[in-house]
PDB file of N, CA and C in Angstrom:
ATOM      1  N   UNK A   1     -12.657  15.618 -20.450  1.00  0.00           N
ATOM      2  CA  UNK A   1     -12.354  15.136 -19.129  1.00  0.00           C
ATOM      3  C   UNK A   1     -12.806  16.148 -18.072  1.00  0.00           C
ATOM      4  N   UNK A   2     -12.320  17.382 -18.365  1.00  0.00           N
ATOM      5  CA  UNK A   2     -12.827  18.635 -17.349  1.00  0.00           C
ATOM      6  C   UNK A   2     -14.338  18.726 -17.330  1.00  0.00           C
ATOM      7  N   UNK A   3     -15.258  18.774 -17.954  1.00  0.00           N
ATOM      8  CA  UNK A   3     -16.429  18.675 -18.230  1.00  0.00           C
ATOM      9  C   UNK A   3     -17.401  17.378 -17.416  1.00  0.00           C
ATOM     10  N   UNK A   4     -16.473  16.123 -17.602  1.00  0.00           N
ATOM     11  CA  UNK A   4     -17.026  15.135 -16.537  1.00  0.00           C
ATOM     12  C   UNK A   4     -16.744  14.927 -15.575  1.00  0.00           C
ATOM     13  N   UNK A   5     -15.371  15.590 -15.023  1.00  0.00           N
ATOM     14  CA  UNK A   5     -15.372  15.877 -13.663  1.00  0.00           C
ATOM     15  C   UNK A   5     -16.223  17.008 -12.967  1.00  0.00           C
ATOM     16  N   UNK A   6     -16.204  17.765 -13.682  1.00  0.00           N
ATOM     17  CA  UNK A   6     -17.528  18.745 -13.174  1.00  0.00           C
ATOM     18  C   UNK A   6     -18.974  18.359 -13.168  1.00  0.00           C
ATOM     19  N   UNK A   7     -18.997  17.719 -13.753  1.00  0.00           N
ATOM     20  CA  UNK A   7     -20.381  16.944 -14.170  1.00  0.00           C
ATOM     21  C   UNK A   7     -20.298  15.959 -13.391  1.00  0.00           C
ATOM     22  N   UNK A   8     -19.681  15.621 -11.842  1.00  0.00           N
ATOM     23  CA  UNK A   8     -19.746  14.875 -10.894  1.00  0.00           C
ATOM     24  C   UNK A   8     -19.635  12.871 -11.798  1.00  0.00           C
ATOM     25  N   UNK A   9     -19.169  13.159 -12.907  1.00  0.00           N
ATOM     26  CA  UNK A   9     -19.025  11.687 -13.760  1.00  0.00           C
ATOM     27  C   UNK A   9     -17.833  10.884 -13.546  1.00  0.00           C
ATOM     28  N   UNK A  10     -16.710  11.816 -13.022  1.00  0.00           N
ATOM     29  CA  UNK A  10     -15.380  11.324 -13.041  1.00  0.00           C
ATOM     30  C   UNK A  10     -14.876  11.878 -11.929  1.00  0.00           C
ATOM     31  N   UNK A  11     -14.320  11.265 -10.950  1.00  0.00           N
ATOM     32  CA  UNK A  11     -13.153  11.871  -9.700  1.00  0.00           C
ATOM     33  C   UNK A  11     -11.963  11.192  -9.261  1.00  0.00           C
ATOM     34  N   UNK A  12     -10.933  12.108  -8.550  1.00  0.00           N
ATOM     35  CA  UNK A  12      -9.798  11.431  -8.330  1.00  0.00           C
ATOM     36  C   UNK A  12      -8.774  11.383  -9.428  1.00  0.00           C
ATOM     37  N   UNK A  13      -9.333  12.666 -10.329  1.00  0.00           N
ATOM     38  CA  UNK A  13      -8.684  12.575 -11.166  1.00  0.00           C
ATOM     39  C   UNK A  13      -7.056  14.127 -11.510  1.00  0.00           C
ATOM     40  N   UNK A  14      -5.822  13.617 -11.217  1.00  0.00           N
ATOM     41  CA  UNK A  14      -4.859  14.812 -10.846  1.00  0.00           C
ATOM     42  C   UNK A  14      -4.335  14.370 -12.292  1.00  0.00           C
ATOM     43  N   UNK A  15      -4.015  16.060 -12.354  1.00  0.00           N
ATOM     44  CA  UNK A  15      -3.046  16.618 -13.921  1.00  0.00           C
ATOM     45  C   UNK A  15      -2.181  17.379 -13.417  1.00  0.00           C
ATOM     46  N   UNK A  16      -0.690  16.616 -13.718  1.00  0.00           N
ATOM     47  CA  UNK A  16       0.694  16.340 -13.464  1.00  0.00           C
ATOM     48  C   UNK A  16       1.713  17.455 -14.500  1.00  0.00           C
ATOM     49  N   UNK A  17       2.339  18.238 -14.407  1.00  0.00           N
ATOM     50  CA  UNK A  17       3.233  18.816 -15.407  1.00  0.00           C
ATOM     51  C   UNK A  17       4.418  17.349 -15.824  1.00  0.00           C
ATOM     52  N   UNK A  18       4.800  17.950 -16.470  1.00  0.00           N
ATOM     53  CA  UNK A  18       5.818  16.360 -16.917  1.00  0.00           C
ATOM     54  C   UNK A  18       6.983  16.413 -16.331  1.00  0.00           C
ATOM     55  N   UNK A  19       7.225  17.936 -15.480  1.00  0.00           N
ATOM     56  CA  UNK A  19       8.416  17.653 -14.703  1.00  0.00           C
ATOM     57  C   UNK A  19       8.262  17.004 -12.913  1.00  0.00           C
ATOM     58  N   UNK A  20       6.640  16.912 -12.902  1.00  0.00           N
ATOM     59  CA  UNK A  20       5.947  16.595 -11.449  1.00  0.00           C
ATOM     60  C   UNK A  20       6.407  17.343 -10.690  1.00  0.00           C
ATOM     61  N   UNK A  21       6.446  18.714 -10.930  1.00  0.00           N
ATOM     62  CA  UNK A  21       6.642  19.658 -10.198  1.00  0.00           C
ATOM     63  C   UNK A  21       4.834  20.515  -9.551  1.00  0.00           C
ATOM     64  N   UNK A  22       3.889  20.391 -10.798  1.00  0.00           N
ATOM     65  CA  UNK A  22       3.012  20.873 -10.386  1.00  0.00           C
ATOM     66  C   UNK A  22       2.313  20.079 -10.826  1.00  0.00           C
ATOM     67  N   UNK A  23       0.529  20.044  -9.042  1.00  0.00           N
ATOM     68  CA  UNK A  23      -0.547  19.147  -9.645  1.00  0.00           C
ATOM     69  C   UNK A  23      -1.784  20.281  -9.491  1.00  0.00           C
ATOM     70  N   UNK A  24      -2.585  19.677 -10.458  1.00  0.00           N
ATOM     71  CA  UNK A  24      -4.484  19.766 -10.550  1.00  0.00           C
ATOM     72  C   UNK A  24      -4.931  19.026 -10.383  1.00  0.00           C
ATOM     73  N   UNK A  25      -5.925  19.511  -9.131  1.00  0.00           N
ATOM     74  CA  UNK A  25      -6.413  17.948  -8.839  1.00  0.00           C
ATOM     75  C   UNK A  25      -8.127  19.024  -8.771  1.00  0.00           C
ATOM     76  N   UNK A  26      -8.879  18.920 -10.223  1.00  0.00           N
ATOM     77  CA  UNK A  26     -10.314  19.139 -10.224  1.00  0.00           C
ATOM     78  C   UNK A  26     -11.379  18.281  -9.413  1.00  0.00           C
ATOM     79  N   UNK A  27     -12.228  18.863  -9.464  1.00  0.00           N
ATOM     80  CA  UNK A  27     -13.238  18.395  -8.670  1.00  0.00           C
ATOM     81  C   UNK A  27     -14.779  18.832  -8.908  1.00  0.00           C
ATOM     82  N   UNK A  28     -16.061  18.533  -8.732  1.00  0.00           N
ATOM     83  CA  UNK A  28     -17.199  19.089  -9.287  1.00  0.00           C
ATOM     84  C   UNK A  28     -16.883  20.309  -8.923  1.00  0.00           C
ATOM     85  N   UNK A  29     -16.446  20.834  -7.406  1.00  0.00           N
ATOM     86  CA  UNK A  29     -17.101  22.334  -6.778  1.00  0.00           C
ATOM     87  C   UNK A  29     -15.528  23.137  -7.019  1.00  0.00           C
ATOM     88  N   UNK A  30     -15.066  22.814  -7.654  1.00  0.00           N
ATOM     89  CA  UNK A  30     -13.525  23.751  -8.383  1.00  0.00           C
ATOM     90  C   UNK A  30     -12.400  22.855  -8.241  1.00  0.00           C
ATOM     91  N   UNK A  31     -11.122  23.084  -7.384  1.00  0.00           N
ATOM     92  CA  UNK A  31     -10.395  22.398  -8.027  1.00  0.00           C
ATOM     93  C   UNK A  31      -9.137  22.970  -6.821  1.00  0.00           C
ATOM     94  N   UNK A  32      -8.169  21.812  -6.821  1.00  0.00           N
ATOM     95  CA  UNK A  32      -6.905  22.518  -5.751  1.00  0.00           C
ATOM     96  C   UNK A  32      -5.857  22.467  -7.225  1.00  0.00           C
ATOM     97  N   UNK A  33      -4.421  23.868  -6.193  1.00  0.00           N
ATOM     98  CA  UNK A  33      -3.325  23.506  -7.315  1.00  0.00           C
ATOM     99  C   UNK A  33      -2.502  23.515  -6.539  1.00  0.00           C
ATOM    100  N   UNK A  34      -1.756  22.707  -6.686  1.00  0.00           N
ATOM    101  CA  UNK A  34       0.035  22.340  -5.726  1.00  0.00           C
ATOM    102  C   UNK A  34       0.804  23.359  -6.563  1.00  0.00           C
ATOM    103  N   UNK A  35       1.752  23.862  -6.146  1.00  0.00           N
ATOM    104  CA  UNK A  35       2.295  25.081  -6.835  1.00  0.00           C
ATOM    105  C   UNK A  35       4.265  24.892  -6.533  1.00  0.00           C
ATOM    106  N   UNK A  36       5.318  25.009  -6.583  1.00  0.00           N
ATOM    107  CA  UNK A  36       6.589  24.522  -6.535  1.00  0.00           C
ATOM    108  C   UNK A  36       6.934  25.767  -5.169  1.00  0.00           C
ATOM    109  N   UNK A  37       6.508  27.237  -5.457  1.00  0.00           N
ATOM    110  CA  UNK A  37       7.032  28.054  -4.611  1.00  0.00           C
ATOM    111  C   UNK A  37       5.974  29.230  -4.354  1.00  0.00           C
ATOM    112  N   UNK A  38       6.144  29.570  -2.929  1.00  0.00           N
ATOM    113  CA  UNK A  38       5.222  30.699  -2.589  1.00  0.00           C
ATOM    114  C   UNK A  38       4.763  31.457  -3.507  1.00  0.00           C
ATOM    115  N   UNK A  39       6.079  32.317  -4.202  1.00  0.00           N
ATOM    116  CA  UNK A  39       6.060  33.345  -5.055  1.00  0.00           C
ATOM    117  C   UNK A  39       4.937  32.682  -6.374  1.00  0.00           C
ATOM    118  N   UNK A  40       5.416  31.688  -6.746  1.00  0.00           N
ATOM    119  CA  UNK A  40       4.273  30.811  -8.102  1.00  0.00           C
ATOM    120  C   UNK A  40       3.201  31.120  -7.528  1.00  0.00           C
ATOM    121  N   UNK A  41       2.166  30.517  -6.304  1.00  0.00           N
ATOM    122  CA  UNK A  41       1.169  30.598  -5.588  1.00  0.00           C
ATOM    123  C   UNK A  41       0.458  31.944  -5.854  1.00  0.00           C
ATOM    124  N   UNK A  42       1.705  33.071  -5.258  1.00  0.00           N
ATOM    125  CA  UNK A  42       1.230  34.053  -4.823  1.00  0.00           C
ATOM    126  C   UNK A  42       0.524  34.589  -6.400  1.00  0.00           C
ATOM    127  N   UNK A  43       1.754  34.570  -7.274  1.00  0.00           N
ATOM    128  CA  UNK A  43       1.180  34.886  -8.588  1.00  0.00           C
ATOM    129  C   UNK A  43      -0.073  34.327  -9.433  1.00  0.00           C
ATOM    130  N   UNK A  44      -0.256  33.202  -8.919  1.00  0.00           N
ATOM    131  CA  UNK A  44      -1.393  32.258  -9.456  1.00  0.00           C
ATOM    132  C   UNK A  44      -2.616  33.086  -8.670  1.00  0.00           C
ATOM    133  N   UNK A  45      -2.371  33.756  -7.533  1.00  0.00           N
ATOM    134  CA  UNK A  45      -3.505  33.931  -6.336  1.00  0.00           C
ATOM    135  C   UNK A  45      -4.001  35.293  -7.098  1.00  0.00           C
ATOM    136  N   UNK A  46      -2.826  35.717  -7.280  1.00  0.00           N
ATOM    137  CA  UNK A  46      -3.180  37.648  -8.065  1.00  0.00           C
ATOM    138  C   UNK A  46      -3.887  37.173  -8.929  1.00  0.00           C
ATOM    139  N   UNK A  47      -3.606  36.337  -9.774  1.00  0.00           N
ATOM    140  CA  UNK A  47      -4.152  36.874 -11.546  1.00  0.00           C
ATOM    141  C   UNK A  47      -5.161  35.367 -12.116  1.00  0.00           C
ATOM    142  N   UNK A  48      -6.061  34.572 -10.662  1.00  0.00           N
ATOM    143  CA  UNK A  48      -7.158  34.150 -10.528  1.00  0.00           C
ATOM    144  C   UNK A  48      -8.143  34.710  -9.745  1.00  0.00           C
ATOM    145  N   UNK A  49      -8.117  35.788  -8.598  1.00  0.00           N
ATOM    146  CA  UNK A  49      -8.531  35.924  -7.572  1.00  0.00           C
ATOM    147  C   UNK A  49      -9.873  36.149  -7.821  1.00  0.00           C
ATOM    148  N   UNK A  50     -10.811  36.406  -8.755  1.00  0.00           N
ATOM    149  CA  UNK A  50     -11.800  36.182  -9.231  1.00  0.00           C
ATOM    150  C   UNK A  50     -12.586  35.046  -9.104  1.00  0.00           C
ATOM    151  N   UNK A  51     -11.664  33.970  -9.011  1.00  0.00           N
ATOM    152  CA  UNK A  51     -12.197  33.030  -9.130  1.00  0.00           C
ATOM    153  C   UNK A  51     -12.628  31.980  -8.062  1.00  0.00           C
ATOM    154  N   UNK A  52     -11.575  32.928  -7.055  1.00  0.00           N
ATOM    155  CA  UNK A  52     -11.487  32.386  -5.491  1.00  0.00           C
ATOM    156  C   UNK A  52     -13.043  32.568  -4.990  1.00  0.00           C
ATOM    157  N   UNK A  53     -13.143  31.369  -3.948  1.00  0.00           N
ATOM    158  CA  UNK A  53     -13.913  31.414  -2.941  1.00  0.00           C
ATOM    159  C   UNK A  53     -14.230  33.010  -1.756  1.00  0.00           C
ATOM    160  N   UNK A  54     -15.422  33.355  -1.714  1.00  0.00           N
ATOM    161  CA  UNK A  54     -15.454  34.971  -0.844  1.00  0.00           C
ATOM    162  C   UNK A  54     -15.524  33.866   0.592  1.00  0.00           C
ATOM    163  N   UNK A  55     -15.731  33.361   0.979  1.00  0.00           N
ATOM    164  CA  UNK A  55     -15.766  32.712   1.998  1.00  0.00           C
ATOM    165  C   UNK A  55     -14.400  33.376   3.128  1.00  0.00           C
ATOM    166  N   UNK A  56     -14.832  33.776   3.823  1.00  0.00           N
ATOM    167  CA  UNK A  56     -13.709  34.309   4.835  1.00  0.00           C
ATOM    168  C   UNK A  56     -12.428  33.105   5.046  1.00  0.00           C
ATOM    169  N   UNK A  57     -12.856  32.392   5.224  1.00  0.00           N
ATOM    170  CA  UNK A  57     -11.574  31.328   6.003  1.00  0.00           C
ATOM    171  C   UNK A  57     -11.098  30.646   4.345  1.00  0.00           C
ATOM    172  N   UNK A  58     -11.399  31.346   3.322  1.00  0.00           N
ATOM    173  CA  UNK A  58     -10.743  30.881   1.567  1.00  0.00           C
ATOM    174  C   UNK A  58     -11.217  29.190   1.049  1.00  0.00           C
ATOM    175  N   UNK A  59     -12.239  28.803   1.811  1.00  0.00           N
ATOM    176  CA  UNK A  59     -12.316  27.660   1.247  1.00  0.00           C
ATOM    177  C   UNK A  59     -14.210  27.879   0.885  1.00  0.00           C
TER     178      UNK A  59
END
């Protein structure tokens, strides 16, 4: 599934935890994540930041 959404084959496509507390919503050019609390975010932000956009304004 990840593979054909990147591969511009599949979109609109969000992955749900089972408590619908957190979403992924991929996309060809990366991907957003809904997160429950700052602190989650913040921790998700540390220990991907590699992976982030250099783009000044983060997108």
């Amino acid at each position: 599934m990840l593979r054909a959404i990147a591969d511009d084959e599949v979109s609109g496509v969000l992955i749900i935890d089972t408590g619908m507390r957190r979403v992924l919503h991929p996309y060809d050019g990366g991907a957003d994540v809904l997160l429950t609390t700052p602190g989650e975010r913040d921790r998700m932000h540390d220990r991907y930041a590699d992976w982030l956009s250099r783009h000044p304004s983060g997108l």
